[in-house]
C-alpha atoms as a PDB file:
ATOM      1  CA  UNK A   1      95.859 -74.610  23.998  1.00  0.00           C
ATOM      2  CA  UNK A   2      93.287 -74.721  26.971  1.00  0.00           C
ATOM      3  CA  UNK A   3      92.486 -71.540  28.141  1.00  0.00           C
ATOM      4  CA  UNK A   4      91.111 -72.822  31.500  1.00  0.00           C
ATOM      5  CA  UNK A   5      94.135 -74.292  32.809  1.00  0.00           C
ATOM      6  CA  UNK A   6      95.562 -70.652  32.583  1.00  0.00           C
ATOM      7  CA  UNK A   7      92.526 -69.121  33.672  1.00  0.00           C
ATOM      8  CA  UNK A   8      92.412 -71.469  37.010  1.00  0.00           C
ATOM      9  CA  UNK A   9      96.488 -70.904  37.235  1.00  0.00           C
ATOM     10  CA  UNK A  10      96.168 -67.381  37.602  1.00  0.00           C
ATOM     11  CA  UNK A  11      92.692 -67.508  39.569  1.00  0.00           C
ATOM     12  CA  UNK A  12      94.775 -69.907  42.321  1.00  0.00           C
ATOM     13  CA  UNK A  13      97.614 -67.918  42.456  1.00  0.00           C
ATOM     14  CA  UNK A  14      95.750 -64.436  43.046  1.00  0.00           C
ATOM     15  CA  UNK A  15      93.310 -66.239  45.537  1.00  0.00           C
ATOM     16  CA  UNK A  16      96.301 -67.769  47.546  1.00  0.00           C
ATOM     17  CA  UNK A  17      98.474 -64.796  48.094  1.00  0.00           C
ATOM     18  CA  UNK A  18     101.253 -65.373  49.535  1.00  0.00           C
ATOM     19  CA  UNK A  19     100.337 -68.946  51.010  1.00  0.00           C
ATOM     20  CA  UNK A  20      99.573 -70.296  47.564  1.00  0.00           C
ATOM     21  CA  UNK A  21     101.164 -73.687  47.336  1.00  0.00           C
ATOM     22  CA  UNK A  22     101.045 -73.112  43.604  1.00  0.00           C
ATOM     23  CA  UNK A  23     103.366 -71.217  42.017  1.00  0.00           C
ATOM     24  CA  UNK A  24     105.043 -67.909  44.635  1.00  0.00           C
ATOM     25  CA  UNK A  25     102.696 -64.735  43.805  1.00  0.00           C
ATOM     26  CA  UNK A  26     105.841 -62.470  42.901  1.00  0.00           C
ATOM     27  CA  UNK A  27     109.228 -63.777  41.328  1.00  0.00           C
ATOM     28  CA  UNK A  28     110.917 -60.400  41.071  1.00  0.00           C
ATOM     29  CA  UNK A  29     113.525 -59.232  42.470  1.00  0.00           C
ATOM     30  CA  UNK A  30     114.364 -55.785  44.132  1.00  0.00           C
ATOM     31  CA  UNK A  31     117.249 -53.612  43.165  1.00  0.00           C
ATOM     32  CA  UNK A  32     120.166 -54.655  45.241  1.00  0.00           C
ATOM     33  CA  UNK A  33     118.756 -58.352  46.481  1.00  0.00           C
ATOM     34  CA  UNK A  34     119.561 -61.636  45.143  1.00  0.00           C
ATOM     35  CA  UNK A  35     117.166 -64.422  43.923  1.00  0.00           C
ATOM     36  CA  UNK A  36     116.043 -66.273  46.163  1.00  0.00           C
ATOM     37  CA  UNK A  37     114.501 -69.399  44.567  1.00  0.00           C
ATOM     38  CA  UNK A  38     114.500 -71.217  41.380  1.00  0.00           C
ATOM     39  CA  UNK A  39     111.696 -69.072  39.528  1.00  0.00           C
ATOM     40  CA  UNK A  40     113.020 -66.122  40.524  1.00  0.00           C
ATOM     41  CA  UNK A  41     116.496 -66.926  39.399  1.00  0.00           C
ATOM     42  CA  UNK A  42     115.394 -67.662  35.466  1.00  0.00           C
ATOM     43  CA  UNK A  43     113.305 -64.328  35.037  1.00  0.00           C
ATOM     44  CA  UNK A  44     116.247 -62.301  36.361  1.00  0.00           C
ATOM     45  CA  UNK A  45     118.526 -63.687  33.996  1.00  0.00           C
ATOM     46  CA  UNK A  46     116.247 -63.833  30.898  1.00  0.00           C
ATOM     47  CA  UNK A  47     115.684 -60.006  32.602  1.00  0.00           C
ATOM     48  CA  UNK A  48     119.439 -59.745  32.147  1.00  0.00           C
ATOM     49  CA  UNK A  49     119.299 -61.090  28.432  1.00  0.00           C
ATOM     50  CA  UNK A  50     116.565 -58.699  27.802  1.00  0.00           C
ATOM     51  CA  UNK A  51     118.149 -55.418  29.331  1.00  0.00           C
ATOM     52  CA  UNK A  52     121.115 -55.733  26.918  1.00  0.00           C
ATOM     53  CA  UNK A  53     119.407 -55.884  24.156  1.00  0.00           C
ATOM     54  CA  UNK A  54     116.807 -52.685  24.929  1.00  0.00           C
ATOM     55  CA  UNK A  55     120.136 -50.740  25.874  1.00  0.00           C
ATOM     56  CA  UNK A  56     121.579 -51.738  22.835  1.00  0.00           C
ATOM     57  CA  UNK A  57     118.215 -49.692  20.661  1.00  0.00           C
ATOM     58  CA  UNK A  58     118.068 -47.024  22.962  1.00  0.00           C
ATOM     59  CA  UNK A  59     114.645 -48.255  23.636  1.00  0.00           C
ATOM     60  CA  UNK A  60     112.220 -46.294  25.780  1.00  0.00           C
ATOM     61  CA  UNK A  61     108.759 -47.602  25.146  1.00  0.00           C
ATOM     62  CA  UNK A  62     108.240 -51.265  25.594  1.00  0.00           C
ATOM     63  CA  UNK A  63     105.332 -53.704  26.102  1.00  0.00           C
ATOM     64  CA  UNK A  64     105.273 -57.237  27.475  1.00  0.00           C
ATOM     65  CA  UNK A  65     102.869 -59.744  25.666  1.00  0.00           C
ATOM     66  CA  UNK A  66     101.345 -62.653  27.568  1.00  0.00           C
ATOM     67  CA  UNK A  67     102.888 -61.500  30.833  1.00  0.00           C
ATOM     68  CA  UNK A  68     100.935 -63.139  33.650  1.00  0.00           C
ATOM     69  CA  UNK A  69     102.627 -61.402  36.590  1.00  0.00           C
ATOM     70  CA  UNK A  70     104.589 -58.866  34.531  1.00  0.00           C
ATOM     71  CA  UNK A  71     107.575 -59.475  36.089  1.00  0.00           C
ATOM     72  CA  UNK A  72     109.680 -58.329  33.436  1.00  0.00           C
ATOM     73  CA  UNK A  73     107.782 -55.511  32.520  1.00  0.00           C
ATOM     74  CA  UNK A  74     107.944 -54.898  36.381  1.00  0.00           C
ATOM     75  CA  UNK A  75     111.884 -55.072  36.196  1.00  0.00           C
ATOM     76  CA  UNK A  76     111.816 -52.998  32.817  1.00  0.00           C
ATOM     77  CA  UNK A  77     110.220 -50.258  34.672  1.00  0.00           C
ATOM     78  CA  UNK A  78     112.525 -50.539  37.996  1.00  0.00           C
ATOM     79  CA  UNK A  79     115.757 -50.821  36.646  1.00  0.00           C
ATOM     80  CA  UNK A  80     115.836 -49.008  33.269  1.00  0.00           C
ATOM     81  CA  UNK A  81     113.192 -46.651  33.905  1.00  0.00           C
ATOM     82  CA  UNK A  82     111.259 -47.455  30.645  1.00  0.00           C
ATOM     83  CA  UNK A  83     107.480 -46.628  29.753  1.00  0.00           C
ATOM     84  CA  UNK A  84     105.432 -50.128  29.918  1.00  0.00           C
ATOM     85  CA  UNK A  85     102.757 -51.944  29.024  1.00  0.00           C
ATOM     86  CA  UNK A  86     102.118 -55.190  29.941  1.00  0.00           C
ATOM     87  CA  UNK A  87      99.135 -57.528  27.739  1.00  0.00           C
ATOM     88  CA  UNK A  88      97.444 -60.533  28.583  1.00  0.00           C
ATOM     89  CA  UNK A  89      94.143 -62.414  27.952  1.00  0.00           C
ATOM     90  CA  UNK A  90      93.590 -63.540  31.427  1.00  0.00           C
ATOM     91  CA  UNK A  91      91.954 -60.806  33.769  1.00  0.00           C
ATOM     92  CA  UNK A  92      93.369 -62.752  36.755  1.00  0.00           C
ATOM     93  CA  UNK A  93      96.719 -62.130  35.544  1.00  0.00           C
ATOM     94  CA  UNK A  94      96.619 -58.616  34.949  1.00  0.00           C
ATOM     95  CA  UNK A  95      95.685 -58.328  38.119  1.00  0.00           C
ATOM     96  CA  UNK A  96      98.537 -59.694  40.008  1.00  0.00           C
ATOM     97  CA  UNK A  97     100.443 -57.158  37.676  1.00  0.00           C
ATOM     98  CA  UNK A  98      98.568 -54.514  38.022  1.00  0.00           C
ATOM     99  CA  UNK A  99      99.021 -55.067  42.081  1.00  0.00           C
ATOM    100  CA  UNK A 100     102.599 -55.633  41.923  1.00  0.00           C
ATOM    101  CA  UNK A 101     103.137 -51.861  40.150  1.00  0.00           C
ATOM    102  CA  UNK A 102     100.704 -50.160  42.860  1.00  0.00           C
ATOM    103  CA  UNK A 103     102.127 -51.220  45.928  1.00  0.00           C
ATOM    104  CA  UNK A 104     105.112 -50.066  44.352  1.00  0.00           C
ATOM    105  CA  UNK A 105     103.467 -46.582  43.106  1.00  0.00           C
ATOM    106  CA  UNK A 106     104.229 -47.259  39.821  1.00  0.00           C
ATOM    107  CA  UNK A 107     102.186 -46.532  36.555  1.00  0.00           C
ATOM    108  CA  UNK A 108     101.936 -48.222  33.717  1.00  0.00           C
ATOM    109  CA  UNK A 109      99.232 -49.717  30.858  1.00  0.00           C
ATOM    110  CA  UNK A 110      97.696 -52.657  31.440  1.00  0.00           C
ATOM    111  CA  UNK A 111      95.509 -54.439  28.704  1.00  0.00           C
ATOM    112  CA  UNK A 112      93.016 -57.353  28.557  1.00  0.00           C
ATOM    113  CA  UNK A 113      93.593 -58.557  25.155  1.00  0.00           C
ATOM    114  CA  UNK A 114      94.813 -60.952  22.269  1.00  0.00           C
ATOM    115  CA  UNK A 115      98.257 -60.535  21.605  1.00  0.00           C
ATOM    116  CA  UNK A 116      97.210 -61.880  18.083  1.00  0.00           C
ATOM    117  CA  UNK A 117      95.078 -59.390  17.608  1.00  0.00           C
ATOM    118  CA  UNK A 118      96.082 -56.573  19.893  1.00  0.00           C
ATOM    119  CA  UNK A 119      94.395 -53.704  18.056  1.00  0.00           C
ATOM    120  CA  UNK A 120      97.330 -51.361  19.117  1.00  0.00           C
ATOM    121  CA  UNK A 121      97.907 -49.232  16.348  1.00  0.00           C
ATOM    122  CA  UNK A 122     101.199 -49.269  14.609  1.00  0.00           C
ATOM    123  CA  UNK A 123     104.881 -48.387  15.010  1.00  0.00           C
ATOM    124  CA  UNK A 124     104.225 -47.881  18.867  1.00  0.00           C
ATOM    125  CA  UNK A 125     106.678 -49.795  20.852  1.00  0.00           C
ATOM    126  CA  UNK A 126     110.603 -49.883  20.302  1.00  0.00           C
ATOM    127  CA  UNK A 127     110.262 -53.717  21.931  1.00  0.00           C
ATOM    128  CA  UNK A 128     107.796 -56.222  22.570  1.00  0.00           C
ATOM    129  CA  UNK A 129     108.740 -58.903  24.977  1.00  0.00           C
ATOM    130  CA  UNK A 130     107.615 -62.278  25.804  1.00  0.00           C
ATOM    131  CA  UNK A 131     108.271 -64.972  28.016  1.00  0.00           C
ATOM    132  CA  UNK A 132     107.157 -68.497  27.740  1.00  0.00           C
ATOM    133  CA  UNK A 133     104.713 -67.275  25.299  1.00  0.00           C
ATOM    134  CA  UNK A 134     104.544 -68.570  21.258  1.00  0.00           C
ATOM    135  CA  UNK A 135     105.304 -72.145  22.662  1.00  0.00           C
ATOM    136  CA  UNK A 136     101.910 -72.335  23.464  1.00  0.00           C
ATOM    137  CA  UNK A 137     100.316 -71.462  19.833  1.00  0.00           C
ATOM    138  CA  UNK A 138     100.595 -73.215  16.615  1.00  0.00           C
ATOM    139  CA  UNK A 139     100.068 -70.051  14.862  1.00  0.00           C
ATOM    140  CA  UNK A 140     103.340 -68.554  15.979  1.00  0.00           C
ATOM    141  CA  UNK A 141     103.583 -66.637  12.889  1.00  0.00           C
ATOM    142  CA  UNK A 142     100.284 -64.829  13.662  1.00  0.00           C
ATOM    143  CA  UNK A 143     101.556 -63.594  16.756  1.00  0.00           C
ATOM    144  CA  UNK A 144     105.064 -62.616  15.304  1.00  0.00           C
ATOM    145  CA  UNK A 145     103.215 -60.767  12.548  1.00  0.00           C
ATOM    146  CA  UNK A 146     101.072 -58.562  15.132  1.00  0.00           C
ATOM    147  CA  UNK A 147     104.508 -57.889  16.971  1.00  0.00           C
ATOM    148  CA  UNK A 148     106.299 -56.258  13.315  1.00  0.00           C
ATOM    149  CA  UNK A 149     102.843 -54.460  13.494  1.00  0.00           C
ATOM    150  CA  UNK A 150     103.239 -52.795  16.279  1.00  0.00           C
ATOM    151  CA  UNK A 151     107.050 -52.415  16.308  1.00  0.00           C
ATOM    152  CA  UNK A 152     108.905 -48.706  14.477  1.00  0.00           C
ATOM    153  CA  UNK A 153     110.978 -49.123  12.146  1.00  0.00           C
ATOM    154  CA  UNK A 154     114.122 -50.438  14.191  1.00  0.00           C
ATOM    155  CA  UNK A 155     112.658 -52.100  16.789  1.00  0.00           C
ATOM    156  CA  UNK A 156     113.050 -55.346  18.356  1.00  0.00           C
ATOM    157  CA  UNK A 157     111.120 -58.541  19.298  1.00  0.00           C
ATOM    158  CA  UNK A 158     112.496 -60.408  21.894  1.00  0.00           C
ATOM    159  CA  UNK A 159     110.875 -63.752  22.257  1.00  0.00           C
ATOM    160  CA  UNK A 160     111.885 -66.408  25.061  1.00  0.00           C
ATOM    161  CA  UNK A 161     110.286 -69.486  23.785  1.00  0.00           C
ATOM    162  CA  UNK A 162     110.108 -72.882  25.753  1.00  0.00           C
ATOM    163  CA  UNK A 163     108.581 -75.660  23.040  1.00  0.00           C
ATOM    164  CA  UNK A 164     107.836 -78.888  24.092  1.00  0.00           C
ATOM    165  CA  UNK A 165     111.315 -80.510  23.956  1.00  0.00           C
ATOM    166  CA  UNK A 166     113.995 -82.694  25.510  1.00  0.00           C
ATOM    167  CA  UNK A 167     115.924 -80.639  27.764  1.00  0.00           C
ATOM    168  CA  UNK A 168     117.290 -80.885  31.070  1.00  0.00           C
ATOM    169  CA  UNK A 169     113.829 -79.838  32.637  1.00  0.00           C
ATOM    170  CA  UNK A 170     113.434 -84.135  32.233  1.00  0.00           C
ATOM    171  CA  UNK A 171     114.916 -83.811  35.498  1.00  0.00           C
ATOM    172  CA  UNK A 172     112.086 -82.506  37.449  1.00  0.00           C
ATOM    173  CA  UNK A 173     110.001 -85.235  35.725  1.00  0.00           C
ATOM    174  CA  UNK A 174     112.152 -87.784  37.144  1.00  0.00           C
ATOM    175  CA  UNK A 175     111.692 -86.204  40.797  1.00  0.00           C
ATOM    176  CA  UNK A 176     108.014 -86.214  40.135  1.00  0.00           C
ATOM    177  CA  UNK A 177     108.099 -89.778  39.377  1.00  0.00           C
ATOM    178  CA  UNK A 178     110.038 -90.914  42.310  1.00  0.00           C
ATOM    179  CA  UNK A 179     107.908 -88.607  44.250  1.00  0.00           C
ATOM    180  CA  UNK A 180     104.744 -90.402  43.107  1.00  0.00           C
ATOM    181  CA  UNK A 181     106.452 -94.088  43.814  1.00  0.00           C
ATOM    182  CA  UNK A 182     106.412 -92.633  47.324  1.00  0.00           C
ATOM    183  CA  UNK A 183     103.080 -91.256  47.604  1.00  0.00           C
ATOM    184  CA  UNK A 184     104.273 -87.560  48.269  1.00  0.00           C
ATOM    185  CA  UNK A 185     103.217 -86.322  44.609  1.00  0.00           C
ATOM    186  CA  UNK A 186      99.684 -87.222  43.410  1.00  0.00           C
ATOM    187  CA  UNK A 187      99.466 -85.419  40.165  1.00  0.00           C
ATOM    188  CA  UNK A 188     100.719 -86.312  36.664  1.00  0.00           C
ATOM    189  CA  UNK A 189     104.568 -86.271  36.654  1.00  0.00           C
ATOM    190  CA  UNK A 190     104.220 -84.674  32.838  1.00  0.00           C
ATOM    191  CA  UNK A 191     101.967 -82.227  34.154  1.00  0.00           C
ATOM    192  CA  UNK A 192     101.919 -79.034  31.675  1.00  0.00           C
ATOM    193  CA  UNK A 193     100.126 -77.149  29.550  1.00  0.00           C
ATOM    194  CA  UNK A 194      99.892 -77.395  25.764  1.00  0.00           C
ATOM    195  CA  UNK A 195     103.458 -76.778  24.541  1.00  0.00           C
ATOM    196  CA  UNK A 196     103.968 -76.818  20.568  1.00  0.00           C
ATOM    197  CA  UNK A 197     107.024 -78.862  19.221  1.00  0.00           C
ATOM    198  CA  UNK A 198     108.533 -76.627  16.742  1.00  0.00           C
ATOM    199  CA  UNK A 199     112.528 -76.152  16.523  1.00  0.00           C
ATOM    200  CA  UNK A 200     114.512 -72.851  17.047  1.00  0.00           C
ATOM    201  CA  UNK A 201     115.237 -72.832  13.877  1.00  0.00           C
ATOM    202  CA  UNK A 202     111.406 -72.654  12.479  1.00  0.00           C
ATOM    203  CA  UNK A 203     111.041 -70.016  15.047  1.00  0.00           C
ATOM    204  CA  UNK A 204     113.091 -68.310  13.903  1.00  0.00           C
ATOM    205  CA  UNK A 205     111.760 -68.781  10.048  1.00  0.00           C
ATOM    206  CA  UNK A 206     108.398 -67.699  11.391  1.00  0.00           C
ATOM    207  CA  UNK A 207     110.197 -64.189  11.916  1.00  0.00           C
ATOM    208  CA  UNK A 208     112.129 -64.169   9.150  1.00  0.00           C
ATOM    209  CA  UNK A 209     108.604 -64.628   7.242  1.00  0.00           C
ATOM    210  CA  UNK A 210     106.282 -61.743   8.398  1.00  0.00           C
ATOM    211  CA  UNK A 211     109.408 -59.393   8.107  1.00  0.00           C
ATOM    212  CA  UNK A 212     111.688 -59.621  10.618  1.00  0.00           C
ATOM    213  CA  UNK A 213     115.944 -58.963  10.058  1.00  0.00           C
ATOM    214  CA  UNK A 214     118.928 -59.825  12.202  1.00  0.00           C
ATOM    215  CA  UNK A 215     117.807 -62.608  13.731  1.00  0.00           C
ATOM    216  CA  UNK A 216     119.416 -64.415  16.319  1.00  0.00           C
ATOM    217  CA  UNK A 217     118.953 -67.535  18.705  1.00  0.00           C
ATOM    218  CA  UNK A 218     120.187 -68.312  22.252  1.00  0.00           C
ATOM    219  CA  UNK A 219     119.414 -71.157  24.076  1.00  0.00           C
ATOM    220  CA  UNK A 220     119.182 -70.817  27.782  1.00  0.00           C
ATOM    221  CA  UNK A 221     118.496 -72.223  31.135  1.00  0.00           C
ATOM    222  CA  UNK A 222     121.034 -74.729  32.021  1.00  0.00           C
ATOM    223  CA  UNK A 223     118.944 -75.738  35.288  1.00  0.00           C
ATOM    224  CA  UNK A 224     116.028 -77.378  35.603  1.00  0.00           C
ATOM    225  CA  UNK A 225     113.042 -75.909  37.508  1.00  0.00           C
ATOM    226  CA  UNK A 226     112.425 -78.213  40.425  1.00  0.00           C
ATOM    227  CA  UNK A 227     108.810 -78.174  41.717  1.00  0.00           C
ATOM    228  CA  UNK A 228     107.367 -78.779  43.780  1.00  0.00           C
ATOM    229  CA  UNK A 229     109.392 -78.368  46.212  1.00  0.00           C
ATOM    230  CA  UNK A 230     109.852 -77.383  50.045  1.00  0.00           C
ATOM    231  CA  UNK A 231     110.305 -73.285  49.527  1.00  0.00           C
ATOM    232  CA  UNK A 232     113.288 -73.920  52.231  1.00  0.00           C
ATOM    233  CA  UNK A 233     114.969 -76.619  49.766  1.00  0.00           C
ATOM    234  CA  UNK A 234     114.448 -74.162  46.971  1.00  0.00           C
ATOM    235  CA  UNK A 235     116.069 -71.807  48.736  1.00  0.00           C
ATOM    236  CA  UNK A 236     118.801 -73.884  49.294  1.00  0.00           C
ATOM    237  CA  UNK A 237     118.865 -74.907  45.199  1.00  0.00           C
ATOM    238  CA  UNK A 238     118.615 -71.094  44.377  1.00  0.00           C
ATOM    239  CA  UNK A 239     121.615 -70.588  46.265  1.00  0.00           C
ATOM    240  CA  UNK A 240     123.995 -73.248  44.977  1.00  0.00           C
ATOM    241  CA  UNK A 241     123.087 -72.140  41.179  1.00  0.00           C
ATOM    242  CA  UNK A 242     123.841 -68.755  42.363  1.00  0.00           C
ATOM    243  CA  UNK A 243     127.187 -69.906  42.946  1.00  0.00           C
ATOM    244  CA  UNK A 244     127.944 -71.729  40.011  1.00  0.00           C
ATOM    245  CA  UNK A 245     126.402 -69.177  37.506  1.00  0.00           C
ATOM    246  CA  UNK A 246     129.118 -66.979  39.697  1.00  0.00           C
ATOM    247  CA  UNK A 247     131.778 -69.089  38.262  1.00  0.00           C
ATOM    248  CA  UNK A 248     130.360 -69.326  34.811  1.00  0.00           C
ATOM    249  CA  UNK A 249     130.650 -65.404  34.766  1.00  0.00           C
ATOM    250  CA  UNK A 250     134.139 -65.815  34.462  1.00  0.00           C
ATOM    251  CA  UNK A 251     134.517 -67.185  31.735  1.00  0.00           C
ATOM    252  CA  UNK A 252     130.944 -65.958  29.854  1.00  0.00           C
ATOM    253  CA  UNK A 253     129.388 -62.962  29.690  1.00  0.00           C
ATOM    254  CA  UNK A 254     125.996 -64.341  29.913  1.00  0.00           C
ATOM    255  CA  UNK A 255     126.077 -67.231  32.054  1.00  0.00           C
ATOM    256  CA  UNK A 256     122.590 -68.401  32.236  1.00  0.00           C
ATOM    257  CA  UNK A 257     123.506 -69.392  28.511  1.00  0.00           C
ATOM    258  CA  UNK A 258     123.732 -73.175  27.207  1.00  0.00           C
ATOM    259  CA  UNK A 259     123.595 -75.021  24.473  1.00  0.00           C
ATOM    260  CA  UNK A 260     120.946 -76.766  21.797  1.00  0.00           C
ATOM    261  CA  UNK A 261     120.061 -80.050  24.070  1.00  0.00           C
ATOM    262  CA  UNK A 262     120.266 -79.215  27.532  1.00  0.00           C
ATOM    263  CA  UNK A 263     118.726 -75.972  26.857  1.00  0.00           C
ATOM    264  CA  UNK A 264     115.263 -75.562  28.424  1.00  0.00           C
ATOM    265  CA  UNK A 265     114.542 -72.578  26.680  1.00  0.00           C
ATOM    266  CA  UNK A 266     115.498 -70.458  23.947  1.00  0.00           C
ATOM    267  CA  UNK A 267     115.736 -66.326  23.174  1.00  0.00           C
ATOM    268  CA  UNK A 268     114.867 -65.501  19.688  1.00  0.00           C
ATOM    269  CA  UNK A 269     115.776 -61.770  19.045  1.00  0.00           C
ATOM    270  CA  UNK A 270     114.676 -60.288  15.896  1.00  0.00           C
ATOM    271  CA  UNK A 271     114.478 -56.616  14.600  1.00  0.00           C
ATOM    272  CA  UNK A 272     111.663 -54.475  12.090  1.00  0.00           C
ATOM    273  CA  UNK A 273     113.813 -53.391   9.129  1.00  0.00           C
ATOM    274  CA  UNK A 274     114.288 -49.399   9.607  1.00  0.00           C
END
């Protein structure tokens, strides 16, 4: 995995503020607003995902590994009220979380470190939580294996995963290469950082491995992220998926839920033995 094409993703997106062409600084949302684009729309569902399950253990103390802005430790905080920490190995990142809780006048712990080697002592955290993290290691099992570490007795992992797969994120390449036919998209229509290629269901064997009990996958993300694009047009995106994942709600009580092939991503949920 290169390290510097983190370390200059974060470094841009700090040093742009809220100009950067890059990625938006914050993609949370506040109590009682809607998403508003397509970035902002995933992390409040896999948010969504997420909350059930901490509800479900009572949960109380919870840290999120590899979180860049630390949006869902952000929303863990906001809208269940929960003592967080948020990890990651890229100063620039912690940063940009660290921000997003002070203008908000919230505390929290935030860490510089290796979620493989965390040196947290044990049995601290009822959850650890990652998004769009393990895809990005071959040693997946090392960084499940510090998670049971730190976990009590009864606590839960919960592990959004996006390996390197077909899904219907091909989509956005297929913009990107019109885009480039055109001249109005210069960069590599593949662009992306080192994803691993391993199945849900050796994921979930990684878990099962260092210790881990009632394990579960669900594969998520029917949409593809489209990017870039216009923030205007993603507005306008944002708000048409709103209204479909309105009607899906009918009929499912998790709508941002899909299955194996279109899936973009996938939630592995997976609990320390009590």
């Amino acid at each position: 995995m290169s390290q510097k094409a983190f370390h200059n993703k974060w470094a841009k997106i700090r040093e742009g503020g809220k100009d950067s062409n890059l990625e938006e600084r914050s993609i949370y949302v506040e109590k009682g607003n809607k998403p508003r684009t397509q970035r902002q729309l995933s992390l409040y569902y896999y948010f969504r995902f997420i909350q059930k399950h901490l509800e479900k253990i009572g949960a109380k103390k919870v840290i999120e590994l590899g979180c860049g802005r630390g949006t869902i430790g952000l929303y863990c905080k906001t809208y269940m009220g929960l003592d967080v920490s948020l990890m990651d190995n890229e100063e620039d990142a912690i940063k940009i979380a660290r921000e997003a809780f002070g203008s908000r006048n919230l505390d929290a712990e935030f860490i510089v470190g290796d979620a493989l080697d965390s040196t947290i002592p044990e049995n601290i955290y009822d959850a650890t939580v990652s998004i769009g993290l393990a895809e990005h290691l071959d040693n997946v099992d090392d960084l499940y294996r510090e998670q049971f570490r730190i976990l009590r007795p009864g606590g839960v992992m919960v592990s959004l995963n996006i390996p390197k797969k077909f899904s219907v994120q091909e989509l956005n390449v297929v913009m990107r290469s019109i885009k480039k036919i055109f001249g109005l998209y210069k960069d590599s229509a593949r662009r992306d950082y080192y994803r691993n290629t391993f199945s849900a269901k050796e994921y979930e064997k990684f878990a099962k491995d260092v210790g881990f009990t009632d394990t579960k996958v669900t594969h998520v993300c029917p949409f593809p992220i489209y990017v870039p694009l216009l923030r205007s047009t993603d507005r306008l995106v944002t708000t048409i998926r709103r209204g479909i994942l309105k009607i899906r709600s009918l009929v499912m009580r998790y709508p941002y839920k899909t299955n194996r092939v279109i899936a973009h991503a996938h939630f592995l949920v997976a609990f320390k033995p009590i």
